[in-house]
Protein backbone atom coordinates (compact mmCIF):
# COMPACT_ATOMS: atom_id res chain seq x y z
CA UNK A 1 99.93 31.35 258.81
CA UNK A 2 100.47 27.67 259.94
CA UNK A 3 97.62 25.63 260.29
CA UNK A 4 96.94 23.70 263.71
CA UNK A 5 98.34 20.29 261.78
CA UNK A 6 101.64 22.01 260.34
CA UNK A 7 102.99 22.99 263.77
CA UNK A 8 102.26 19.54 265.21
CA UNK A 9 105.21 16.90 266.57
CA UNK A 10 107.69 19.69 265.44
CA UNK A 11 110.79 17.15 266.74
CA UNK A 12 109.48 13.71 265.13
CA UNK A 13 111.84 13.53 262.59
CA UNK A 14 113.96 11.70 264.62
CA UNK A 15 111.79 8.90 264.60
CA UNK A 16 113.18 7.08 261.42
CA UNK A 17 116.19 5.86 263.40
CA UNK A 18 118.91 7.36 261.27
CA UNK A 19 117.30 7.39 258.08
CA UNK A 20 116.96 10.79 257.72
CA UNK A 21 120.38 13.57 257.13
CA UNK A 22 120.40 16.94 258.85
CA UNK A 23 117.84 19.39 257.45
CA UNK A 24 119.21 20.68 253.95
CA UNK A 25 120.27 24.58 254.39
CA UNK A 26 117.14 26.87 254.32
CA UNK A 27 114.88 23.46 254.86
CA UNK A 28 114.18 24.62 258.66
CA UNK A 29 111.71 26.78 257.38
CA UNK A 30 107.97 25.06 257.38
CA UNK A 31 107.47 24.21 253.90
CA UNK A 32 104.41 21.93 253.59
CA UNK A 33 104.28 18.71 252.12
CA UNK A 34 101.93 16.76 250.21
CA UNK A 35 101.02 13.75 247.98
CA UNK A 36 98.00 13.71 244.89
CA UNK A 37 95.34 12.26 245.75
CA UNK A 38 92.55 10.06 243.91
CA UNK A 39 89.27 10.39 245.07
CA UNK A 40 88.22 6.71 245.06
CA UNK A 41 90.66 5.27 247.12
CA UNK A 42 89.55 7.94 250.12
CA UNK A 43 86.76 6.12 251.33
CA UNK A 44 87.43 2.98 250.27
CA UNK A 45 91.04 1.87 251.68
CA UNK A 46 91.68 3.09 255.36
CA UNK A 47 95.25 2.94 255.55
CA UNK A 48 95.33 5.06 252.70
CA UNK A 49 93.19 8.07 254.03
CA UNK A 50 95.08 7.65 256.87
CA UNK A 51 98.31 7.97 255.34
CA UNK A 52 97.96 11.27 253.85
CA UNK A 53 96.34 12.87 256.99
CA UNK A 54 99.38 11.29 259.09
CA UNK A 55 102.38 12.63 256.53
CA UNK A 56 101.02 15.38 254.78
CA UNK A 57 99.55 18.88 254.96
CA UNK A 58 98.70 19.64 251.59
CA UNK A 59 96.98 17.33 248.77
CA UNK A 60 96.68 17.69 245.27
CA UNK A 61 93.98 15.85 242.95
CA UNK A 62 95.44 13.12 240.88
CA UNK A 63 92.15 13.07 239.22
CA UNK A 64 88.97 14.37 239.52
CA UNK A 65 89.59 18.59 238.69
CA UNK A 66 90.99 17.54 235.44
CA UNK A 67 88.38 18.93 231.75
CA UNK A 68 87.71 15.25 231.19
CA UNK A 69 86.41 14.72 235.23
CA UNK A 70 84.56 17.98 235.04
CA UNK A 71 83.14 18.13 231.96
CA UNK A 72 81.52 15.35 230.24
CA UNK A 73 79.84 17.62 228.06
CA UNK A 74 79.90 21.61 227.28
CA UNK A 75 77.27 22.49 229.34
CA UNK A 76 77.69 19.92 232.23
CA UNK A 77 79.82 20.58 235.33
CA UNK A 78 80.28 17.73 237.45
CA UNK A 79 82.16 18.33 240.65
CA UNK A 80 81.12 15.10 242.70
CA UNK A 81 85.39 13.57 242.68
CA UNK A 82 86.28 17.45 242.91
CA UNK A 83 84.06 18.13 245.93
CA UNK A 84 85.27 14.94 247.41
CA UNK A 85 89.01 15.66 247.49
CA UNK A 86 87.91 18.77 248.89
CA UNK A 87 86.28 17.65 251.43
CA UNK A 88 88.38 15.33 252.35
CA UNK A 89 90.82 17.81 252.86
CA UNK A 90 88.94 20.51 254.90
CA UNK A 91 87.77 17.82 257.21
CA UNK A 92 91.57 16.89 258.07
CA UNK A 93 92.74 20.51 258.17
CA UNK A 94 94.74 20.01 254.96
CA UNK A 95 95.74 22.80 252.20
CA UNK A 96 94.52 21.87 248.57
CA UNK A 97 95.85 22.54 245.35
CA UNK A 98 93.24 22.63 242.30
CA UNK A 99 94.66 20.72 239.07
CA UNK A 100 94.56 22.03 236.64
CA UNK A 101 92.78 24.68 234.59
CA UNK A 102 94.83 24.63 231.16
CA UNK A 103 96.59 21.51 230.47
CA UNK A 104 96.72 19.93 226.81
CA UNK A 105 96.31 15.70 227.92
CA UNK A 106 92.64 14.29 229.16
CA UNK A 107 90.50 17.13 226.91
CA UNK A 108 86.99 15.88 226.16
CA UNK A 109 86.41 14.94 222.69
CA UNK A 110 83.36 18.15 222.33
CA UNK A 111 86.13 20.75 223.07
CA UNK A 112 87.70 19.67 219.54
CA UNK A 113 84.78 21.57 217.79
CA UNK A 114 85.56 24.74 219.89
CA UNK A 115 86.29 27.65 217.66
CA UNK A 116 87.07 31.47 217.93
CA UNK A 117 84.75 33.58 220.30
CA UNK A 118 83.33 30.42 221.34
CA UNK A 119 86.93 29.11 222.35
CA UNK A 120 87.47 31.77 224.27
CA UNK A 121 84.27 32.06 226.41
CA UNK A 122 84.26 28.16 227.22
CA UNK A 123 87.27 28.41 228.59
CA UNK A 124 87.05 31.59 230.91
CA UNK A 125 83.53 29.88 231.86
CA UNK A 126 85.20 27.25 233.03
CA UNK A 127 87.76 28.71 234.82
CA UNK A 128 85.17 31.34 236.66
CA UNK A 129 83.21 28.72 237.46
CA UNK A 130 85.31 25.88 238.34
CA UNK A 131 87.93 28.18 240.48
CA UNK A 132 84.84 30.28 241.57
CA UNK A 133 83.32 27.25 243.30
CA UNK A 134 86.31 26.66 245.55
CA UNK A 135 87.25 30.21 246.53
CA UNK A 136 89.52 30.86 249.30
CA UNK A 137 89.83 26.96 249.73
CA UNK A 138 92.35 26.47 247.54
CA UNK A 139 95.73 27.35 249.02
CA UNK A 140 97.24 27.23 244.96
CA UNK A 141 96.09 26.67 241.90
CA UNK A 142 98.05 24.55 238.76
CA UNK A 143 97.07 27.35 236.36
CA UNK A 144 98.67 26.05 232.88
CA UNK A 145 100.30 22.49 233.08
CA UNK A 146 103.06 21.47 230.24
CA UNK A 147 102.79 24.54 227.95
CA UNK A 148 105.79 23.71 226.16
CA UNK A 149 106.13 21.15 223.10
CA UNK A 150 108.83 18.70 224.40
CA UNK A 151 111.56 20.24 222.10
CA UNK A 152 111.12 23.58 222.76
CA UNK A 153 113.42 26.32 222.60
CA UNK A 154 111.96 29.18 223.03
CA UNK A 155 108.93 30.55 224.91
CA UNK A 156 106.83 30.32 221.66
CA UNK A 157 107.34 26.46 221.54
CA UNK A 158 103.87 25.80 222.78
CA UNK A 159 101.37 22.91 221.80
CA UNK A 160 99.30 23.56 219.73
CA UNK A 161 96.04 22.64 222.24
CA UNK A 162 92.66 23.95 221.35
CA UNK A 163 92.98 26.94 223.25
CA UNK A 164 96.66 27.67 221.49
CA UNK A 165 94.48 27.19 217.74
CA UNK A 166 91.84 29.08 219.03
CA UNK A 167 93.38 32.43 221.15
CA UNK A 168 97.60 32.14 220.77
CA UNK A 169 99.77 32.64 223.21
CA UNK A 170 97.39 35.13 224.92
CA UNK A 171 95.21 32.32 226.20
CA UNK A 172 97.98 32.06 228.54
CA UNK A 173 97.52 35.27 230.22
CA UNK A 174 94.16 34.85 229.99
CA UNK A 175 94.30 31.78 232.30
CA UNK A 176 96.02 33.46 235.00
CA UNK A 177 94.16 36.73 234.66
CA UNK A 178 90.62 34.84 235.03
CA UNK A 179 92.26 32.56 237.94
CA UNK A 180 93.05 35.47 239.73
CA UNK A 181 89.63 37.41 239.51
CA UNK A 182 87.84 34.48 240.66
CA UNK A 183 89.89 33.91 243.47
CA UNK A 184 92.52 36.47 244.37
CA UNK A 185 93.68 34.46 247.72
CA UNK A 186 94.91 31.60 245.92
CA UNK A 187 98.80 31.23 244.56
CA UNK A 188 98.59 30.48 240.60
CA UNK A 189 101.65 28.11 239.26
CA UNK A 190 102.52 27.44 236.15
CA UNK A 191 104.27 23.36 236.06
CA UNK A 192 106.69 21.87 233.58
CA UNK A 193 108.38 18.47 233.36
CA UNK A 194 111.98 17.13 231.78
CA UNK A 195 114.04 20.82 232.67
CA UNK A 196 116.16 18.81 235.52
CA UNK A 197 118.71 16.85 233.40
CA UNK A 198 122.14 17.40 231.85
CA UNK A 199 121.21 17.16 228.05
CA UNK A 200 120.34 19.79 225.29
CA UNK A 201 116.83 18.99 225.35
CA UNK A 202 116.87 19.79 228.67
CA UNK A 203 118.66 22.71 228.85
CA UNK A 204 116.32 24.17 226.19
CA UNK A 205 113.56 23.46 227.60
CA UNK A 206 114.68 25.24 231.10
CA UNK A 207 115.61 27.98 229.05
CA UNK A 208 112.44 27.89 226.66
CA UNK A 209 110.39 27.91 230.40
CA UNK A 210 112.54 30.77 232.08
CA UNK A 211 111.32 32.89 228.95
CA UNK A 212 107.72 31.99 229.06
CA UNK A 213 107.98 32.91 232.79
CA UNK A 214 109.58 36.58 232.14
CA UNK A 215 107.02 37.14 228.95
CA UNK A 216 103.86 36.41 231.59
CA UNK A 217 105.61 38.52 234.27
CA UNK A 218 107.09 41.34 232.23
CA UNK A 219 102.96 41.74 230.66
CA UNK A 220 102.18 41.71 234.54
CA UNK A 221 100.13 38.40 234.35
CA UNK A 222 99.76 37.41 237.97
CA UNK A 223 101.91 34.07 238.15
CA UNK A 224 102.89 33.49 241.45
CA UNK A 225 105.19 30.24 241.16
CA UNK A 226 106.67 27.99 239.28
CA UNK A 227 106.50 23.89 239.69
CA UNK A 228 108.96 21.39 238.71
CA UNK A 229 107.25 18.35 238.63
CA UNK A 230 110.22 16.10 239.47
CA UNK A 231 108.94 12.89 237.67
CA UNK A 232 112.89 11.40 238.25
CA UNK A 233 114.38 8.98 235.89
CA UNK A 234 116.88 7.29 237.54
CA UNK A 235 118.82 6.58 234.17
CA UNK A 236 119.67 10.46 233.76
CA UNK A 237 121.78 12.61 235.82
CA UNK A 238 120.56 16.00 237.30
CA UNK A 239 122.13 18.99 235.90
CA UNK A 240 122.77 20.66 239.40
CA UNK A 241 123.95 24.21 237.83
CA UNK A 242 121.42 24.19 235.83
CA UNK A 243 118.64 24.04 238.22
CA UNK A 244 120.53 26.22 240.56
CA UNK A 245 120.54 28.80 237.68
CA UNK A 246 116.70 28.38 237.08
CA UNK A 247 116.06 28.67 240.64
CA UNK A 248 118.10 32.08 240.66
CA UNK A 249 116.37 33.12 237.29
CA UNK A 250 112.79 32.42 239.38
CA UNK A 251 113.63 34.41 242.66
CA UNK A 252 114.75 37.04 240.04
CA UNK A 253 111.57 37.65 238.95
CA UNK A 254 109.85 37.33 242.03
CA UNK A 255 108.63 33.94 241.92
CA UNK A 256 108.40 31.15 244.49
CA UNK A 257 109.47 27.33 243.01
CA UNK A 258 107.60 24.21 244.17
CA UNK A 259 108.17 20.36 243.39
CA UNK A 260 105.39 19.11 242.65
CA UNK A 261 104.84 15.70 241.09
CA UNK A 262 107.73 14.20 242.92
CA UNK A 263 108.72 10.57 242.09
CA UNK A 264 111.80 8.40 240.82
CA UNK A 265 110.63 6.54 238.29
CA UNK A 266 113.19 2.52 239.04
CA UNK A 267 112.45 0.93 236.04
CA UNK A 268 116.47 0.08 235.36
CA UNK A 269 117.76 0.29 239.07
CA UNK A 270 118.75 -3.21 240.52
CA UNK A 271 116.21 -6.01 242.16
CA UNK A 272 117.80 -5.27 245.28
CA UNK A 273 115.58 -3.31 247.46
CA UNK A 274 117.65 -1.71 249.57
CA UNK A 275 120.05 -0.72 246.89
CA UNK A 276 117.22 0.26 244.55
CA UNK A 277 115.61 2.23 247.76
CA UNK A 278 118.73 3.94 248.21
CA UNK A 279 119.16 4.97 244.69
CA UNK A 280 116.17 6.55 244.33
CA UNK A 281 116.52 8.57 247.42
CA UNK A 282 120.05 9.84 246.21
CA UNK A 283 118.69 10.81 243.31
CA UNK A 284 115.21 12.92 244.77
CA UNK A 285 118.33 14.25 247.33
CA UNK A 286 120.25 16.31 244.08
CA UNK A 287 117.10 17.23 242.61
CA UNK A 288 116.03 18.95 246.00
CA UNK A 289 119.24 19.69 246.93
CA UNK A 290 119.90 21.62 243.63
CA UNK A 291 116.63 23.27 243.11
CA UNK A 292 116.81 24.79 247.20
CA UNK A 293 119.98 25.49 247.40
CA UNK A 294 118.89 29.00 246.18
CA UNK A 295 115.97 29.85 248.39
CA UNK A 296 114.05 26.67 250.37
CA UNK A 297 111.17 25.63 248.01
CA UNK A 298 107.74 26.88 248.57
CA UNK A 299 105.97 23.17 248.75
CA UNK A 300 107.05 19.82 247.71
CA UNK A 301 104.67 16.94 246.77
CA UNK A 302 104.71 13.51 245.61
CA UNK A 303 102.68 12.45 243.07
CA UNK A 304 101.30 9.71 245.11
CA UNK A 305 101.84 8.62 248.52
CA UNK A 306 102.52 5.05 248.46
CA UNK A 307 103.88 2.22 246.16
CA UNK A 308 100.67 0.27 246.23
CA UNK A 309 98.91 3.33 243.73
CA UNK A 310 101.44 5.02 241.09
CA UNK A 311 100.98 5.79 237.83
CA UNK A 312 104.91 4.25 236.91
CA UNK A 313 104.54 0.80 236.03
CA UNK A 314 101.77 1.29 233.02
CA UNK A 315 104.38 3.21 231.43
CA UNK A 316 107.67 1.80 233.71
CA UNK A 317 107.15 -1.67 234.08
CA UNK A 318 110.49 -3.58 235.02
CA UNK A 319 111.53 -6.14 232.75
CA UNK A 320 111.98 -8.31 235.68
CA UNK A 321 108.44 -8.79 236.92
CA UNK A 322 109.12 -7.05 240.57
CA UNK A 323 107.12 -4.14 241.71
CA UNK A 324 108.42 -0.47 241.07
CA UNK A 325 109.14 1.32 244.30
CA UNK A 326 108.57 5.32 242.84
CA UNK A 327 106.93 6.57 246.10
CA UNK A 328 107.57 7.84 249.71
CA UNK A 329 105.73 4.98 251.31
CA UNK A 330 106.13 1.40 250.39
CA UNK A 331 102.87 -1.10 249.97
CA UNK A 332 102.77 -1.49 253.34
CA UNK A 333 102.50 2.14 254.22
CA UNK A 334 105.88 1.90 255.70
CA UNK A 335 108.51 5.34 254.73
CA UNK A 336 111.26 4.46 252.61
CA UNK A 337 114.14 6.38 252.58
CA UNK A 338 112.72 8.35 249.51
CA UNK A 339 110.43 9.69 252.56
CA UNK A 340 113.88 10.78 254.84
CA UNK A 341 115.11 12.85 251.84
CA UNK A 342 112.01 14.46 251.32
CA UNK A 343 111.97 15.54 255.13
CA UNK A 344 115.03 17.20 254.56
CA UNK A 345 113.44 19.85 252.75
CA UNK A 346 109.56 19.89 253.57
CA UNK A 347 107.77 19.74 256.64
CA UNK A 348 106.78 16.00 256.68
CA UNK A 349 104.38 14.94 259.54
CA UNK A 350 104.44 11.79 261.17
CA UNK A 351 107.38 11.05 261.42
């Protein structure tokens, strides 16, 4: 059911002045979108608080759910960036994601010494408790997060984290199994990056993902979704057929597929910012465009909401000193045409 906020200013699209193409086919339906969030900036930077309750309808933590936030040691939970984000987004009649339970990057150092029975307690503890605390507030859950080793083949290709040392492959179905019993209302996804190019490495790893998928739902593990993170490079070219393909493969087996770390990542487009602005909405436009052309996606969110806080220059700086532009909104909290692309396949408010 739509929430009071989703069915809001239902003909505002047209406010971007030409910027924004007829809907995409299928992208009539209501599919929410959203932006991750960090907790810091919500109470200390107004125009950004009051850019995600404007645009979006569902947020994500950047940080603050992650082992590292939670955990600073095994028997410590702290939940005060957590709790924030979450309040945050019941007080603005926004849908949350949690993010995320198994996920190999920003581990505290004590879960190294984790072994066997041990292993496997800590992390359905974790998991009871941590989804536990926000049952039936969390529209999804970000299950397991980059399973696969980044030249994987096959659905066995998985890194070798802790809890792949530890359990094996069955930590997997573990996750979603715990997930589920603690909260049963919430959507569990599993996310993967790099399966959205033309490439070998690419292709494998769509094809190394579309197996893991079938061996969770074939054992009846309850994974509702899939997400595509959609970190865009704008020096590789989308492999179209392939996602379409993937998509089909996903609807096959009954699952939903969301975008959801969305951003085009300009380190070699030109200085010129309309050009560069352009280019980086053409290129979100055949990721979307391939990836719905299926079935209209389930969600779509940015990982970020504005220029002025992405994660792309420490790793994407351009070698010519000006500012990346990855995001829907620019520094001044103005939308970009990134933004009119995305609105032709979520539910953007605003607007």
């Amino acid at each position: 059911m739509l929430s009071r906020r989703q069915t809001l200013k239902t003909g505002a699209l047209a406010a971007l002045s030409g910027l924004i193409a007829p809907k995409a086919s299928g992208a009539g339906k209501p599919i929410p979108f959203g932006a991750a969030v960090r907790p810091d900036l919500l109470d200390t930077d107004d125009d950004y608080s009051r850019a995600l309750r404007n645009y979006c309808s569902i947020i994500v933590p950047e940080g603050g759910m992650l082992w590292n936030d939670l955990r600073p040691d095994q028997s410590t939970f702290d939940f005060k960036d957590a709790d924030k984000i979450a309040s945050f987004a019941a007080d603005h009649d926004l849908m949350l994601r949690g993010h995320t339970l198994v996920w190999y990057g920003v581990m505290p150092k004590w879960t190294e010494g984790l072994a066997g029975s041990v292993a496997h307690d800590e992390l359905l503890r974790h998991i009871d408790t941590v989804v536990g605390r926000y049952r039936r507030r969390m529209d999804s859950w970000i299950v397991v997060n980059e399973p696969l080793l980044d030249h994987a083949t096959g659905f066995e290709d998985l890194r070798p984290t802790i809890w792949q040392r530890t359990i094996g492959i069955d930590h997997l179905a573990m996750a979603f199994h715990a997930a589920h019993a603690a909260d049963a209302s919430a959507k569990l996804l599993i996310n993967e990056y790099d399966v959205e190019y033309v490439g070998d490495r690419y292709r494998n790893r769509r094809t190394a993902l579309t197996a893991l998928v079938r061996f969770l739902v074939d054992r009846n593990v309850p994974v509702h979704g899939v997400g595509v993170q959609g970190h865009l490079r704008a020096d590789l070219t989308i492999d179209s057929q392939g996602l379409r393909d993937f998509a089909k493969d996903m609807k096959s087996l009954g699952l939903k597929v969301s975008v959801t770390e969305l951003d085009v990542i300009d380190k070699l487009l030109p200085a010129d910012i309309a050009q560069r602005d352009r280019l980086v909405s053409e290129q979100a436009q055949k990721f979307l465009s391939s990836l719905s052309e299926v079935e209209p996606l389930d969600s779509l969110l940015s990982w970020g909401i504005t220029d002025k806080y992405t994660w792309v220059p420490i790793y994407y700086k351009r070698a010519d000193g000006l500012k990346n532009r990855p995001l829907p909104l620019s520094d001044e909290y103005a939308p970009k045409p990134l933004m009119a692309a995305i609105a032709q396949f979520s539910n953007v408010l605003g607007l």
